[in-house]
N, C-alpha and C. Protein backbone atom coordinates (compact mmCIF):
# COMPACT_ATOMS: atom_id res chain seq x y z
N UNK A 1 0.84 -1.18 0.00
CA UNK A 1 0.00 0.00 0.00
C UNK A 1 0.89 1.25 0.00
N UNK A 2 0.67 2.09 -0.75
CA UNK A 2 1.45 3.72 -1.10
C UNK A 2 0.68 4.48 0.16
N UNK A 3 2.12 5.17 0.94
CA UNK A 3 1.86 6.09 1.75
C UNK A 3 1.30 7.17 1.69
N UNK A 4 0.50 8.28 2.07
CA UNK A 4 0.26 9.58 1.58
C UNK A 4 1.39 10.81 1.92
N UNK A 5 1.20 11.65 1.32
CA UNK A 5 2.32 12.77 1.78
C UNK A 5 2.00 12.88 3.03
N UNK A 6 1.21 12.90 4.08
CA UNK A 6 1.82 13.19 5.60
C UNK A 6 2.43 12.00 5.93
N UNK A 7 1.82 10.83 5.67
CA UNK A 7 2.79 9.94 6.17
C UNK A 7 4.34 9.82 6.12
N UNK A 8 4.51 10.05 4.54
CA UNK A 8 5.90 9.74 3.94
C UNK A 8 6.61 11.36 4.76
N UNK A 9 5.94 12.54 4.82
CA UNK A 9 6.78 13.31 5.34
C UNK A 9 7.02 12.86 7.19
N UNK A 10 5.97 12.42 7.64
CA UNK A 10 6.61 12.36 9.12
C UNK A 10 7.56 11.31 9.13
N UNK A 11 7.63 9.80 7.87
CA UNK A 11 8.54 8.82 8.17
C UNK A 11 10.19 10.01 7.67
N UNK A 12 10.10 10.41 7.19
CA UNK A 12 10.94 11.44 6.61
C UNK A 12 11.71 11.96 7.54
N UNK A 13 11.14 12.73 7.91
CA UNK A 13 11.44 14.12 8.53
C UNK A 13 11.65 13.53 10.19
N UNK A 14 10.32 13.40 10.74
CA UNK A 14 10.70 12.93 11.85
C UNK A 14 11.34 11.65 12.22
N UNK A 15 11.06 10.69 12.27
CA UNK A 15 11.64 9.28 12.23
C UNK A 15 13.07 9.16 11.64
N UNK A 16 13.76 9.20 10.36
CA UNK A 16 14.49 8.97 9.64
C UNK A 16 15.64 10.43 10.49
N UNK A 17 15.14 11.63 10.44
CA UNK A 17 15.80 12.67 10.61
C UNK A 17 16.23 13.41 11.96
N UNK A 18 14.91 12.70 12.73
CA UNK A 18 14.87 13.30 14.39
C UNK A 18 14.85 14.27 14.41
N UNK A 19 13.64 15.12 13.74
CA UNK A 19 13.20 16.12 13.70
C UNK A 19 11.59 16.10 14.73
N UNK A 20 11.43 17.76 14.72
CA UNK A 20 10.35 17.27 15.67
C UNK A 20 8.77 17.56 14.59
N UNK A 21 7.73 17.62 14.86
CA UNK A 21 6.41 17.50 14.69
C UNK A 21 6.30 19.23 13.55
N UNK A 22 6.90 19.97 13.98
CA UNK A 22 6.74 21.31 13.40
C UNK A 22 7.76 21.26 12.39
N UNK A 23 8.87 20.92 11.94
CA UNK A 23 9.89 20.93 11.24
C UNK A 23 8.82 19.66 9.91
N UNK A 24 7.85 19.23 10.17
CA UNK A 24 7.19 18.44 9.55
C UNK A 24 6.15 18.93 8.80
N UNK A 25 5.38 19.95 9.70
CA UNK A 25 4.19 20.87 8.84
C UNK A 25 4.73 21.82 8.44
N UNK A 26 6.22 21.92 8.68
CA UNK A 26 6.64 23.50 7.87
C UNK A 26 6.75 22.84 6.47
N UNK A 27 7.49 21.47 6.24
CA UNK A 27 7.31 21.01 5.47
C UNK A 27 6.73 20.37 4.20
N UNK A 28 5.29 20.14 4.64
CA UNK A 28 4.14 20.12 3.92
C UNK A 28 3.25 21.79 3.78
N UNK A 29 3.61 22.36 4.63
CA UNK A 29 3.36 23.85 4.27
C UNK A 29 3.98 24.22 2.85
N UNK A 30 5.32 24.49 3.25
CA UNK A 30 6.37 25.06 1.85
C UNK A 30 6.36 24.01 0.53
N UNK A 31 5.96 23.09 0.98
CA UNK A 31 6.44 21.80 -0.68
C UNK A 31 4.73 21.54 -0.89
N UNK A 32 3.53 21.43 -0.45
CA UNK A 32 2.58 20.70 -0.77
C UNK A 32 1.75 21.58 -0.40
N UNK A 33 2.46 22.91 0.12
CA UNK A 33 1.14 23.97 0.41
C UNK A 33 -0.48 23.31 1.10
N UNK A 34 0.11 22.35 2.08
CA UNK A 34 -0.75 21.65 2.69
C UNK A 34 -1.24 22.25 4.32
N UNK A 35 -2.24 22.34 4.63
CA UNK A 35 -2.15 22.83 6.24
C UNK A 35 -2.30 21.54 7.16
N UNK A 36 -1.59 21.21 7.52
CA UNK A 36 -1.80 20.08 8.63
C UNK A 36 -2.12 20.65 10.31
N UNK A 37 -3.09 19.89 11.06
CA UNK A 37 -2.99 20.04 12.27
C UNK A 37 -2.04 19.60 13.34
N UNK A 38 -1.67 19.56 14.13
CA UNK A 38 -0.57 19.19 14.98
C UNK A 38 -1.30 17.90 15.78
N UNK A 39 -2.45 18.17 15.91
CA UNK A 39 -3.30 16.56 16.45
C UNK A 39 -3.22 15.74 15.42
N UNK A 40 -3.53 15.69 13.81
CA UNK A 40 -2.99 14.84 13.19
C UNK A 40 -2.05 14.82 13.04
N UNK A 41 -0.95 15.80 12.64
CA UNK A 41 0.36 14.77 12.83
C UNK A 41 0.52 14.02 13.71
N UNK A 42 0.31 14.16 14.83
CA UNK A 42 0.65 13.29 16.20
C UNK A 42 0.05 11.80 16.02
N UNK A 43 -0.93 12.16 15.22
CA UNK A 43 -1.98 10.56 16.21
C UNK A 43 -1.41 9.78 15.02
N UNK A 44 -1.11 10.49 13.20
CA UNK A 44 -0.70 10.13 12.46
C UNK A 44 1.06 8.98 12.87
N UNK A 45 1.42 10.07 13.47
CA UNK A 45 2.97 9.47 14.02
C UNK A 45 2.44 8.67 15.25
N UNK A 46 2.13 8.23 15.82
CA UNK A 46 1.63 7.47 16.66
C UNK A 46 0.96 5.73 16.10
N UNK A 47 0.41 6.31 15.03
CA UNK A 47 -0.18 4.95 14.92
C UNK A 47 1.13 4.28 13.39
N UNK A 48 1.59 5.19 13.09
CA UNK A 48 2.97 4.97 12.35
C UNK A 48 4.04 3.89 12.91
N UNK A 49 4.67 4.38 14.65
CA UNK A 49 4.94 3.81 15.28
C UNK A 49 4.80 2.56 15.93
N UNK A 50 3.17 2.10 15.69
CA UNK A 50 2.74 1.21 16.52
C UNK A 50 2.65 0.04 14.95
N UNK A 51 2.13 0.50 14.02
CA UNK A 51 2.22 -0.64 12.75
C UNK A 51 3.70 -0.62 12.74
N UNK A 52 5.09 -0.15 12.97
CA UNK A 52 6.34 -1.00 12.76
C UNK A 52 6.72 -1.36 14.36
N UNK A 53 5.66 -1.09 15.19
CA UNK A 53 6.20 -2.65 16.35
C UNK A 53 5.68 -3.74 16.63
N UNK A 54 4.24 -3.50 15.37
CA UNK A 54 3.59 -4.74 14.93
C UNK A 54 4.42 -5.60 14.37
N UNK A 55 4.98 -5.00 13.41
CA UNK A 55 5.91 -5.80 12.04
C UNK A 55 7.69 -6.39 13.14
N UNK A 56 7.96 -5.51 13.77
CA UNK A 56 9.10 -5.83 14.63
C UNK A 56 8.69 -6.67 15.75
């Protein structure tokens, strides 16, 4: 299954980079002119986390 752009930016940015939650919507702000909420990113990165400690 293909990720969507918030996903692929928080595996990105945060995860991969150890960046935090805002360095993520600035991101989809400036490249995808997207507005994200900070409750979805979170719950987004949250349940991100929990499907790869399913798989681990």
């Amino acid at each position: 299954m293909d990720r969507d752009l918030i996903s692929k930016a928080l595996q990105e940015i945060v995860l991969r980079d150890g960046k935090d939650l805002e360095k993520a919507k600035q991101y989809l702000r400036m490249k995808y002119r997207l507005e994200a909420d900070d409750l979805v990113l979170k719950r987004r990165l949250e349940k991100i986390l929990q499907t790869e400690k399913a798989v681990a």
